[in-house]
PDB file of N, CA and C in Angstrom:
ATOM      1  N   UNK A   1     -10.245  12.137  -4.640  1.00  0.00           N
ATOM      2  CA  UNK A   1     -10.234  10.682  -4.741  1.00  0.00           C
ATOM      3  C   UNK A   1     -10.032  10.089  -3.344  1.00  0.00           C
ATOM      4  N   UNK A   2     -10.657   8.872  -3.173  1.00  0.00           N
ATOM      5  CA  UNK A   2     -10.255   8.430  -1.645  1.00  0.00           C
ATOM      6  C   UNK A   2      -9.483   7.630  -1.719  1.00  0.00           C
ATOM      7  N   UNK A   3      -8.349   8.227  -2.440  1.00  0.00           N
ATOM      8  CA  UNK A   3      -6.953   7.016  -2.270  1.00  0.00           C
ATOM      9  C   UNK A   3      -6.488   7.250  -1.168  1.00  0.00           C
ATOM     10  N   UNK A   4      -6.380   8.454  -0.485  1.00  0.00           N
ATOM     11  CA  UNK A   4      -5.403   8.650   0.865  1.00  0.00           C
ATOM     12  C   UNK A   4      -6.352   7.845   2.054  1.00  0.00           C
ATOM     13  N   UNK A   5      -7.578   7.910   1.673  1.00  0.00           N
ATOM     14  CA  UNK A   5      -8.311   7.499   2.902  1.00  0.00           C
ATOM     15  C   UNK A   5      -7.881   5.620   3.002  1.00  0.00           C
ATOM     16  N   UNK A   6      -7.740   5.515   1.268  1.00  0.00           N
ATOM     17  CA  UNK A   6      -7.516   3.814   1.506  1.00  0.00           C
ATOM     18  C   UNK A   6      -6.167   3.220   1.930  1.00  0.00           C
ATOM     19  N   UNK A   7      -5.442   4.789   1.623  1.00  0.00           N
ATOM     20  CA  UNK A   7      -3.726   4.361   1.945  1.00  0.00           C
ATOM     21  C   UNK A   7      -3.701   4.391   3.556  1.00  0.00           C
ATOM     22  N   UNK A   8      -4.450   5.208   3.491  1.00  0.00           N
ATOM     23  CA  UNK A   8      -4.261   5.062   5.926  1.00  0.00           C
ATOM     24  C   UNK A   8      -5.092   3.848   6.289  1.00  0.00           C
ATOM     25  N   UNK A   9      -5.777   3.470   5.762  1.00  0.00           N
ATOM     26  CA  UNK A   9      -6.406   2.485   6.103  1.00  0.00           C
ATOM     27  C   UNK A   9      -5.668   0.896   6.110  1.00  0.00           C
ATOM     28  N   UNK A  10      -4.708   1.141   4.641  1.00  0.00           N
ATOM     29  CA  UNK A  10      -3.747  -0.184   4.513  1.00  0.00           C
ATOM     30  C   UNK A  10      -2.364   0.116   5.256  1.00  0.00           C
ATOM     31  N   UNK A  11      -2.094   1.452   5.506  1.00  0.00           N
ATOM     32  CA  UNK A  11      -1.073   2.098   6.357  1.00  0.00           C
ATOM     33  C   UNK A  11      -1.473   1.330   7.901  1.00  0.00           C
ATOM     34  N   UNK A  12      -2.267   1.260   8.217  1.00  0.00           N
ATOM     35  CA  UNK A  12      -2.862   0.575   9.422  1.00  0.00           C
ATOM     36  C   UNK A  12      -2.673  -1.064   9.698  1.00  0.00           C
ATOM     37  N   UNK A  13      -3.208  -1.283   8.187  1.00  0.00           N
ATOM     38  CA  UNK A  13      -3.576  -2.581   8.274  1.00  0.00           C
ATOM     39  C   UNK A  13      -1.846  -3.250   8.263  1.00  0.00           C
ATOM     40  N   UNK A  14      -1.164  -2.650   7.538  1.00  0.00           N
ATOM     41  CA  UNK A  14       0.283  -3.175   7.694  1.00  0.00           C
ATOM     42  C   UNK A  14       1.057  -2.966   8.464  1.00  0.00           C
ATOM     43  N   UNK A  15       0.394  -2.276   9.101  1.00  0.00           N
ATOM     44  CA  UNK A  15       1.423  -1.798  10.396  1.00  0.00           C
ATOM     45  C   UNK A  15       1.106  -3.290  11.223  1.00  0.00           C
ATOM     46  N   UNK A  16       0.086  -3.629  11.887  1.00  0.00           N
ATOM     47  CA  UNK A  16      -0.610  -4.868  12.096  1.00  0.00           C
ATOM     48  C   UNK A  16       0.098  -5.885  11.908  1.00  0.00           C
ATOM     49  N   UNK A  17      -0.020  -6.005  10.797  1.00  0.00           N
ATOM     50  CA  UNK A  17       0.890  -7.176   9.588  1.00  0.00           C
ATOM     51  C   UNK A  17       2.414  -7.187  10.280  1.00  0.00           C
ATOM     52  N   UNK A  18       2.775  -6.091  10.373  1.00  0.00           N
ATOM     53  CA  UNK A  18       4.540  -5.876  10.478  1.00  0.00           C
ATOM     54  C   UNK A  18       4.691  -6.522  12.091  1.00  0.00           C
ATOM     55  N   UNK A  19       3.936  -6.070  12.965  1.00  0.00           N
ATOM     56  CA  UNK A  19       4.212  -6.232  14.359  1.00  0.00           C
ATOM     57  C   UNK A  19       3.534  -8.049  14.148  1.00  0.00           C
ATOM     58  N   UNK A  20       2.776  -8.755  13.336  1.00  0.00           N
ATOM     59  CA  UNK A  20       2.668 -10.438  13.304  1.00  0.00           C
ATOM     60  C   UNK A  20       3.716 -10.645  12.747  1.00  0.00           C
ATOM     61  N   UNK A  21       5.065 -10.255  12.027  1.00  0.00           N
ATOM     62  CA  UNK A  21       5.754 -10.792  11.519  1.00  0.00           C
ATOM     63  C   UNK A  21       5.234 -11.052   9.863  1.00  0.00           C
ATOM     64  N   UNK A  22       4.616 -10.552   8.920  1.00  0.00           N
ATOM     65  CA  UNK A  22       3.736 -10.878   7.522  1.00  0.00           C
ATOM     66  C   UNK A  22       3.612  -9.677   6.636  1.00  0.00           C
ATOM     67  N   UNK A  23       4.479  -8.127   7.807  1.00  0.00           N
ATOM     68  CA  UNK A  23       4.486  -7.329   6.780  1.00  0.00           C
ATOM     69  C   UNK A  23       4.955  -7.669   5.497  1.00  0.00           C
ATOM     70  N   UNK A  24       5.820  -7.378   5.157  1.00  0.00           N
ATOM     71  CA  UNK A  24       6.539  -7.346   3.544  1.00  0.00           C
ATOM     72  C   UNK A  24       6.104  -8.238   2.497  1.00  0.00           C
ATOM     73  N   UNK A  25       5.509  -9.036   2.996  1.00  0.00           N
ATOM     74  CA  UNK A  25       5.473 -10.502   1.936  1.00  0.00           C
ATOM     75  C   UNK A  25       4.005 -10.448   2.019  1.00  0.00           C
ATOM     76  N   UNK A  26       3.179 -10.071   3.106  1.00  0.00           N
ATOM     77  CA  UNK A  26       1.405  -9.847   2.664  1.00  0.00           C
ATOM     78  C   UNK A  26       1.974  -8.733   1.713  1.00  0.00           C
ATOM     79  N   UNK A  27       2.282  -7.954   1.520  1.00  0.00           N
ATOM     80  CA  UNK A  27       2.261  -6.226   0.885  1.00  0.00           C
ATOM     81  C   UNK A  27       2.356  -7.028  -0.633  1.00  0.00           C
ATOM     82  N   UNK A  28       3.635  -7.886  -0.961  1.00  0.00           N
ATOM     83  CA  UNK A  28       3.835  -8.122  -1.716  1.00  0.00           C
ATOM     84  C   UNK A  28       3.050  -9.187  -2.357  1.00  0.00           C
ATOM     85  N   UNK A  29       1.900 -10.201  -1.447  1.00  0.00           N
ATOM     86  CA  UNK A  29       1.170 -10.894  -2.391  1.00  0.00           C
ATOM     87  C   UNK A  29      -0.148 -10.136  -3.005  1.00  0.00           C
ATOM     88  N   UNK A  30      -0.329  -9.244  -1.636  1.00  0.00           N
ATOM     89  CA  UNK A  30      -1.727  -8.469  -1.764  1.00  0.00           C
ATOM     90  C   UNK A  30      -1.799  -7.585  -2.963  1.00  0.00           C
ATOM     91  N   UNK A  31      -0.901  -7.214  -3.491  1.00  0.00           N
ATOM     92  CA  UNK A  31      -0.780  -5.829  -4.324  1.00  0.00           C
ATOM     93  C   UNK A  31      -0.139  -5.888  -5.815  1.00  0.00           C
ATOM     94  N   UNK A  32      -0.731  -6.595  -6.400  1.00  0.00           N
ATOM     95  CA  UNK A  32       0.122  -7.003  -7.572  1.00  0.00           C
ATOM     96  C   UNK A  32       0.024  -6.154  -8.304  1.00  0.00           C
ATOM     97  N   UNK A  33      -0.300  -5.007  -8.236  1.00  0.00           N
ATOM     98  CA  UNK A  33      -0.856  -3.968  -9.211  1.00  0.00           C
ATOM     99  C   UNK A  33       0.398  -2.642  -9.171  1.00  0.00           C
ATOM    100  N   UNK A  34       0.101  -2.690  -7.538  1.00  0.00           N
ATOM    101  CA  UNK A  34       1.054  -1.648  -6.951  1.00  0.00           C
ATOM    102  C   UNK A  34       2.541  -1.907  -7.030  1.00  0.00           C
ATOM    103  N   UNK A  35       3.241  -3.115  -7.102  1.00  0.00           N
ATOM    104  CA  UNK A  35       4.372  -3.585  -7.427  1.00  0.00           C
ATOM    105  C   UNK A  35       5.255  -2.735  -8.324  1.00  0.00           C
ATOM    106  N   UNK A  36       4.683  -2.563  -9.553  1.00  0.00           N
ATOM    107  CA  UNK A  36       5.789  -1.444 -10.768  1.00  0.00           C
ATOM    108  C   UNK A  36       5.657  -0.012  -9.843  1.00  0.00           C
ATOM    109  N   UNK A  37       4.249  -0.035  -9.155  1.00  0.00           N
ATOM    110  CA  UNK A  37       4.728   1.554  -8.411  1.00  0.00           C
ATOM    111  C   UNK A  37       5.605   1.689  -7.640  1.00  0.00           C
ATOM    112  N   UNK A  38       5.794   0.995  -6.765  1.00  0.00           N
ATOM    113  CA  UNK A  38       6.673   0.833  -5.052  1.00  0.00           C
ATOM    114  C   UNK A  38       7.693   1.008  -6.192  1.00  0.00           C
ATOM    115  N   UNK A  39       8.299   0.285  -7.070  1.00  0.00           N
ATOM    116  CA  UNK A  39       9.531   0.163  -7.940  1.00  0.00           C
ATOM    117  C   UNK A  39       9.705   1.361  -8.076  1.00  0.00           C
ATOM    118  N   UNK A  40       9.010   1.799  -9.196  1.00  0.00           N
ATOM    119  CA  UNK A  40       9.041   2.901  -9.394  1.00  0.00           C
ATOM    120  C   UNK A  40       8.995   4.436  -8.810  1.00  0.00           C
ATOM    121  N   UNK A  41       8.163   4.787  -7.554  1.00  0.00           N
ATOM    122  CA  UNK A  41       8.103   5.759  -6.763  1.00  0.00           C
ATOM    123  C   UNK A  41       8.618   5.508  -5.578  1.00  0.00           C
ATOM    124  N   UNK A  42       9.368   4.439  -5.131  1.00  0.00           N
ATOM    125  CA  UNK A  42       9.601   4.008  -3.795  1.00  0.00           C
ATOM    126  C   UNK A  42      10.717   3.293  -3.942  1.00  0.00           C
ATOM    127  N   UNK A  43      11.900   3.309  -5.001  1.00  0.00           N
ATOM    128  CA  UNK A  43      12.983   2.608  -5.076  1.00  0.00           C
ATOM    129  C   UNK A  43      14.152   3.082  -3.840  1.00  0.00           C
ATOM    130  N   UNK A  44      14.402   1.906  -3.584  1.00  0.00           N
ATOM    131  CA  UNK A  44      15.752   1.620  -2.595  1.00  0.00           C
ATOM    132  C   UNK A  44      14.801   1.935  -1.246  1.00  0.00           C
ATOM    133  N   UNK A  45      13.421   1.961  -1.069  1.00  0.00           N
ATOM    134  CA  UNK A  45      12.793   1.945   0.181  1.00  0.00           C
ATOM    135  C   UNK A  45      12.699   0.643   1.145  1.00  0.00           C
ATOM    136  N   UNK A  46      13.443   0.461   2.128  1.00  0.00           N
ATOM    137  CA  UNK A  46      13.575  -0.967   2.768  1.00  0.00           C
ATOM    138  C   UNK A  46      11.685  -1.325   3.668  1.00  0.00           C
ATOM    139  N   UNK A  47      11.266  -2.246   3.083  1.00  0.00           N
ATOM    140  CA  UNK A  47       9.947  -2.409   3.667  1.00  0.00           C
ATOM    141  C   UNK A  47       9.830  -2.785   5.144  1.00  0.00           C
ATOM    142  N   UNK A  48       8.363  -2.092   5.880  1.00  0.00           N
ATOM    143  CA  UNK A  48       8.664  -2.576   7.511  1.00  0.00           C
ATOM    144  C   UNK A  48       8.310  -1.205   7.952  1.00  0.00           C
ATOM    145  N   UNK A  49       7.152  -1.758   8.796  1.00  0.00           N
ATOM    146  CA  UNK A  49       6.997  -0.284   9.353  1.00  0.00           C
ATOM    147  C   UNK A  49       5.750   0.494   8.759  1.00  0.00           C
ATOM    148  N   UNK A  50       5.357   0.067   7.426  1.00  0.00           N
ATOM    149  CA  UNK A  50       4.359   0.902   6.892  1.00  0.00           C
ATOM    150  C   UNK A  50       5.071   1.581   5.899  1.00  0.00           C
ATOM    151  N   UNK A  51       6.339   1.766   5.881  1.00  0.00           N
ATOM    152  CA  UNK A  51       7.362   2.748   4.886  1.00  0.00           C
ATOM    153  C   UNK A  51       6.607   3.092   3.545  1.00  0.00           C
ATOM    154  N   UNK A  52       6.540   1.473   3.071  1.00  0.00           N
ATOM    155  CA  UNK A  52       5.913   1.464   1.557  1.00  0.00           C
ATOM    156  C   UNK A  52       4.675   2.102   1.233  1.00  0.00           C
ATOM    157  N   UNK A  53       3.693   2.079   2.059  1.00  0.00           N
ATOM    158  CA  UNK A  53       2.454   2.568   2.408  1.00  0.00           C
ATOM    159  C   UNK A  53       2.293   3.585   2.360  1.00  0.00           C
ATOM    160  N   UNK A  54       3.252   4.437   3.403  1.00  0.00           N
ATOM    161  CA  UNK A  54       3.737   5.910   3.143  1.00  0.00           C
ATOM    162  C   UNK A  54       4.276   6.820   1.927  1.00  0.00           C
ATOM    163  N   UNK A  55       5.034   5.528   1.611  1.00  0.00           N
ATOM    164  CA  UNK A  55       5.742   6.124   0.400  1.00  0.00           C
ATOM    165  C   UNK A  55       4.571   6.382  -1.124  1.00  0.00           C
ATOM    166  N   UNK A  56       3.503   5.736  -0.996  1.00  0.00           N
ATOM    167  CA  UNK A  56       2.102   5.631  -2.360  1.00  0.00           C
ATOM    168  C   UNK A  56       1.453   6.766  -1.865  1.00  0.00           C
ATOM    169  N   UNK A  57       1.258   6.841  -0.177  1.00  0.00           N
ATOM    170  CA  UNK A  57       0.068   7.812  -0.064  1.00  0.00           C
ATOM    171  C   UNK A  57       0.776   9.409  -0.258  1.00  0.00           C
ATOM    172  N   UNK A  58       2.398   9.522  -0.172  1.00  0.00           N
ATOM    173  CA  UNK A  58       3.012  10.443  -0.268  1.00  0.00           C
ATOM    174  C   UNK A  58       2.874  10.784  -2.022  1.00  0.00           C
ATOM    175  N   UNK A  59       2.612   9.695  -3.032  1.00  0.00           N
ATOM    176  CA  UNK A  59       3.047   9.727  -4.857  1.00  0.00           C
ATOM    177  C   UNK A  59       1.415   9.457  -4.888  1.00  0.00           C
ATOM    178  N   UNK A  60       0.541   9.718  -3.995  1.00  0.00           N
ATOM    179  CA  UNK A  60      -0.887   8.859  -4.643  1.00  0.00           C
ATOM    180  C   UNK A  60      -1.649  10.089  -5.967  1.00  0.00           C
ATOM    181  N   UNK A  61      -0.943  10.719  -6.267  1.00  0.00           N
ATOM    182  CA  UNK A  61      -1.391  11.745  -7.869  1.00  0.00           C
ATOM    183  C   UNK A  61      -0.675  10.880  -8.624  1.00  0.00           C
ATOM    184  N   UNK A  62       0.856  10.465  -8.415  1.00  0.00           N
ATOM    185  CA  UNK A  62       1.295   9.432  -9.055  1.00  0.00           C
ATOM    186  C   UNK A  62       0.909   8.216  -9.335  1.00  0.00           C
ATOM    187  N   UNK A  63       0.194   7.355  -8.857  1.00  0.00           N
ATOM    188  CA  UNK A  63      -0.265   6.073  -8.764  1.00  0.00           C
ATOM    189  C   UNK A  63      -0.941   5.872  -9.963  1.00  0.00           C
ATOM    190  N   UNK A  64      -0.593   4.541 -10.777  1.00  0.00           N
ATOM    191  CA  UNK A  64      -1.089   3.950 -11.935  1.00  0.00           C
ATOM    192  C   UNK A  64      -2.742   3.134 -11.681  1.00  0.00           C
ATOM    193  N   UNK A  65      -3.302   3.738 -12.708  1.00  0.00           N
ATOM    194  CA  UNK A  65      -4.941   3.412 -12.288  1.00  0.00           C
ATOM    195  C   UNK A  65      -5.218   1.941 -11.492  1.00  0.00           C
ATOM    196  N   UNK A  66      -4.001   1.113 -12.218  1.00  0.00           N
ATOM    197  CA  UNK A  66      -4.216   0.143 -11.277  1.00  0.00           C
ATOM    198  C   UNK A  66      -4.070   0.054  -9.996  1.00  0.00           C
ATOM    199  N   UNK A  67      -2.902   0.494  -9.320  1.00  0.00           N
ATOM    200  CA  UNK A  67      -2.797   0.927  -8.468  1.00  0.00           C
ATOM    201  C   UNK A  67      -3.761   1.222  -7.513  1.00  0.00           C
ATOM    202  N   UNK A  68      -4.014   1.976  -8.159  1.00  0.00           N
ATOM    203  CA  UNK A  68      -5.468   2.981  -7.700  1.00  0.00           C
ATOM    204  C   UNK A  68      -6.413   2.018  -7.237  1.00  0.00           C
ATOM    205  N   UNK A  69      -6.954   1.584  -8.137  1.00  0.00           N
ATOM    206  CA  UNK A  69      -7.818   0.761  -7.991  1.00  0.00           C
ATOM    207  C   UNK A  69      -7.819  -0.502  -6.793  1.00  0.00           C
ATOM    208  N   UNK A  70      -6.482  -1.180  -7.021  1.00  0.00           N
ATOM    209  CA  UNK A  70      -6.235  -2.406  -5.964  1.00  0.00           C
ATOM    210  C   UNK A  70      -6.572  -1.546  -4.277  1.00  0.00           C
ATOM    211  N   UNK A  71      -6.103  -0.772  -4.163  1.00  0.00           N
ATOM    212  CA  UNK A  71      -5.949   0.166  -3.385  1.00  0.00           C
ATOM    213  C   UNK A  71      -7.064   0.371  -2.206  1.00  0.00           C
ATOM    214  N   UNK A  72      -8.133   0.472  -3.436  1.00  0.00           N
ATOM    215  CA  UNK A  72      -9.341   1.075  -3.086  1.00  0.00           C
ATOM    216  C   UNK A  72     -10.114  -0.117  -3.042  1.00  0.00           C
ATOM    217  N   UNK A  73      -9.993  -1.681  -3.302  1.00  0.00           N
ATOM    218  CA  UNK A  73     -10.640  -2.651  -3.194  1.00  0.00           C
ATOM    219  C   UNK A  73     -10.367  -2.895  -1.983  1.00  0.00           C
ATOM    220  N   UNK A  74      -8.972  -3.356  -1.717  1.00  0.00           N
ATOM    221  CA  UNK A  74      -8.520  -3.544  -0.147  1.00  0.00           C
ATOM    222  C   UNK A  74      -9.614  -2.708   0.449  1.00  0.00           C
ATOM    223  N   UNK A  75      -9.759  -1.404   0.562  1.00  0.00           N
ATOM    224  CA  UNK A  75     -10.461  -1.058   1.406  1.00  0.00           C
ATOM    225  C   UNK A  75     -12.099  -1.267   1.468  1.00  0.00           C
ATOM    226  N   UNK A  76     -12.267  -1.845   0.302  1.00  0.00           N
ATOM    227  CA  UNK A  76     -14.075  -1.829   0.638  1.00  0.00           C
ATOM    228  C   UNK A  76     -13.870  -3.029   1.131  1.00  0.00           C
ATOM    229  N   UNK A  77     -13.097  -4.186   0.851  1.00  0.00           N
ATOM    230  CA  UNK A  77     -12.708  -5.504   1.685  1.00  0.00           C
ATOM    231  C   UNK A  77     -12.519  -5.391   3.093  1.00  0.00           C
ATOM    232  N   UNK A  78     -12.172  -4.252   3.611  1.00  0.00           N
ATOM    233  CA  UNK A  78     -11.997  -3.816   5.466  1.00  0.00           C
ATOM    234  C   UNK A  78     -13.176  -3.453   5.945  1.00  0.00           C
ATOM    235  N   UNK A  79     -14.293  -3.066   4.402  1.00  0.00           N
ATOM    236  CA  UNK A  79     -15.702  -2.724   5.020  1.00  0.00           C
ATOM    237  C   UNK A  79     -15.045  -1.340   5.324  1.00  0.00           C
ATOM    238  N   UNK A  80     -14.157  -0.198   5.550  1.00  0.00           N
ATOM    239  CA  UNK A  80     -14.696   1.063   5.561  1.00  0.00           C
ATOM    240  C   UNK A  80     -14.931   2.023   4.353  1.00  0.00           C
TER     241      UNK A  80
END
């Protein structure tokens, strides 16, 4: 599946985000899907840095189809 390829890709893109000051709160408008996951596979993870990003592409067998899916839109949205 090319979830890991879309997780380095948003691993990137938030890293970006973090150094404008828009990490945590883009992550959190962009991803409404991924939300019960981070909860769920990524609890007590402080966001910043890409952490969260890391933490999906580390559970991405775990990831709820939605998930999945949002995931993989972001990335055809970056065009790669």
């Amino acid at each position: 599946m090319n979830v890991l390829k879309t997780l380095t890709v948003l691993l990137f893109s938030t890293s970006l985000l973090s150094i404008a000051g828009l990490g945590s709160s883009a992550f959190a408008q962009g991803f409404t899907y991924c939300k019960a996951d981070v909860h769920r596979l990524c609890r007590g993870m402080m966001p910043g840095g890409g952490k969260i990003l890391k933490c999906l592409k580390a559970h991405e067998n775990d990831l709820t189809v939605g998930c999945a899916k949002e995931l993989k839109a972001m990335k055809a949205k970056m065009g790669k």
